[in-house]
Protein backbone atom coordinates (compact mmCIF):
# COMPACT_ATOMS: atom_id res chain seq x y z
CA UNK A 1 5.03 38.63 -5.07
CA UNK A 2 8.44 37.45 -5.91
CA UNK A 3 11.27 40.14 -6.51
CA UNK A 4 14.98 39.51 -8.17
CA UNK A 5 17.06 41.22 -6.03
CA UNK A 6 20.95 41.40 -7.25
CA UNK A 7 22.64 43.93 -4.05
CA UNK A 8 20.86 41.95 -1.29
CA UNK A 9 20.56 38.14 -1.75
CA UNK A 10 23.56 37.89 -4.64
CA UNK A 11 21.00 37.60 -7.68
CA UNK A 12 19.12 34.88 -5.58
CA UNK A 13 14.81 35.28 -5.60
CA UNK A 14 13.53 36.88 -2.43
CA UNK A 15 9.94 35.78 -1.19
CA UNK A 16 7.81 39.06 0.20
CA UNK A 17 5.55 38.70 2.99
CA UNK A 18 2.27 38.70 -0.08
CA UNK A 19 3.91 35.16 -0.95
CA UNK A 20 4.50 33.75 2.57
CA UNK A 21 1.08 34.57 3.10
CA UNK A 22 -0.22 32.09 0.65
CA UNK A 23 1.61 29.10 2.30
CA UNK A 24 -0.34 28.65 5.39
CA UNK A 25 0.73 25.08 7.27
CA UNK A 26 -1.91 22.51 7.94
CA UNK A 27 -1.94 20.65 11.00
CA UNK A 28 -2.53 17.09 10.73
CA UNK A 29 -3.80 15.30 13.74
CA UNK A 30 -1.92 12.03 13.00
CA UNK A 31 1.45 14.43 13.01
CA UNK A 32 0.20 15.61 16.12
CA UNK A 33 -0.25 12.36 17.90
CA UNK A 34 2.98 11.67 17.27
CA UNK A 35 4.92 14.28 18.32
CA UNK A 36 3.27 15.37 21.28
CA UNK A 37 1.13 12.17 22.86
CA UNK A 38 2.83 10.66 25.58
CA UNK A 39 6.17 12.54 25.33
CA UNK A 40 7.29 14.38 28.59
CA UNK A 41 10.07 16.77 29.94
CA UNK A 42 12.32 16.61 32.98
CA UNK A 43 11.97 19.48 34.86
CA UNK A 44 15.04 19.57 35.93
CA UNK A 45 17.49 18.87 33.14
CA UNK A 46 14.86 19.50 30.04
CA UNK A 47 15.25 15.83 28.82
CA UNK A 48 12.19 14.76 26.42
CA UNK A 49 11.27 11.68 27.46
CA UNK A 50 8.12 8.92 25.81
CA UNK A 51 6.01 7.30 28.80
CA UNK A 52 2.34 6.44 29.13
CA UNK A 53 0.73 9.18 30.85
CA UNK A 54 -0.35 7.08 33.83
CA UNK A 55 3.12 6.06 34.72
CA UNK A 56 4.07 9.71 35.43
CA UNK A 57 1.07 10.52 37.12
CA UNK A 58 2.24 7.64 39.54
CA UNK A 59 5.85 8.41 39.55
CA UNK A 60 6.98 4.85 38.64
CA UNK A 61 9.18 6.79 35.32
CA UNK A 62 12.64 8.36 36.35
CA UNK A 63 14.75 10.71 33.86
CA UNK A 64 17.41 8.91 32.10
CA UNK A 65 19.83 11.99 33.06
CA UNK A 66 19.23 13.28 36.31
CA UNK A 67 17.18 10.60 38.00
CA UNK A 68 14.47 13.19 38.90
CA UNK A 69 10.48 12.08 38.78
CA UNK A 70 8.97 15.69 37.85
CA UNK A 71 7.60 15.85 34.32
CA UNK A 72 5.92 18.20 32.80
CA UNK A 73 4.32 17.50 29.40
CA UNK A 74 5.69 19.03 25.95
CA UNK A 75 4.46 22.28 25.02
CA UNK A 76 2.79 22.30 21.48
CA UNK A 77 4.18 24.87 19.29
């Protein structure tokens, strides 16, 4: 349901939670891929960093900030 709402949002349309409920996000696995394979955080600083996953497992990657070899991989939202 959309409402006009002039004292609130300055005569600007206001979405209610009926509308938001229609747009439901997709997730697409090539979007997924992307963002998320191979990408890693420092555990110490919380730098993102993009290695293959057997490099960290073997502790050849270092951070680019800190220097540190703990990783932990990114968290999908």
């Amino acid at each position: 349901m959309i409402k006009w709402s002039n004292k609130k949002n300055h005569g600007f349309l206001s979405l209610t939670k009926k509308t938001l409920g229609v747009f439901i996000l997709v997730k697409f696995p090539e979007a997924e891929i992307r963002k998320f394979r191979n990408v890693f955080v420092c555990r110490k600083c919380k730098t993102k960093i993009k290695a293959p996953n057997m490099k960290i497992i073997q502790g050849k990657v270092s951070c680019r900030r800190c220097g540190g070899k703990a990783f932990k991989a990114v968290r999908k939202k």
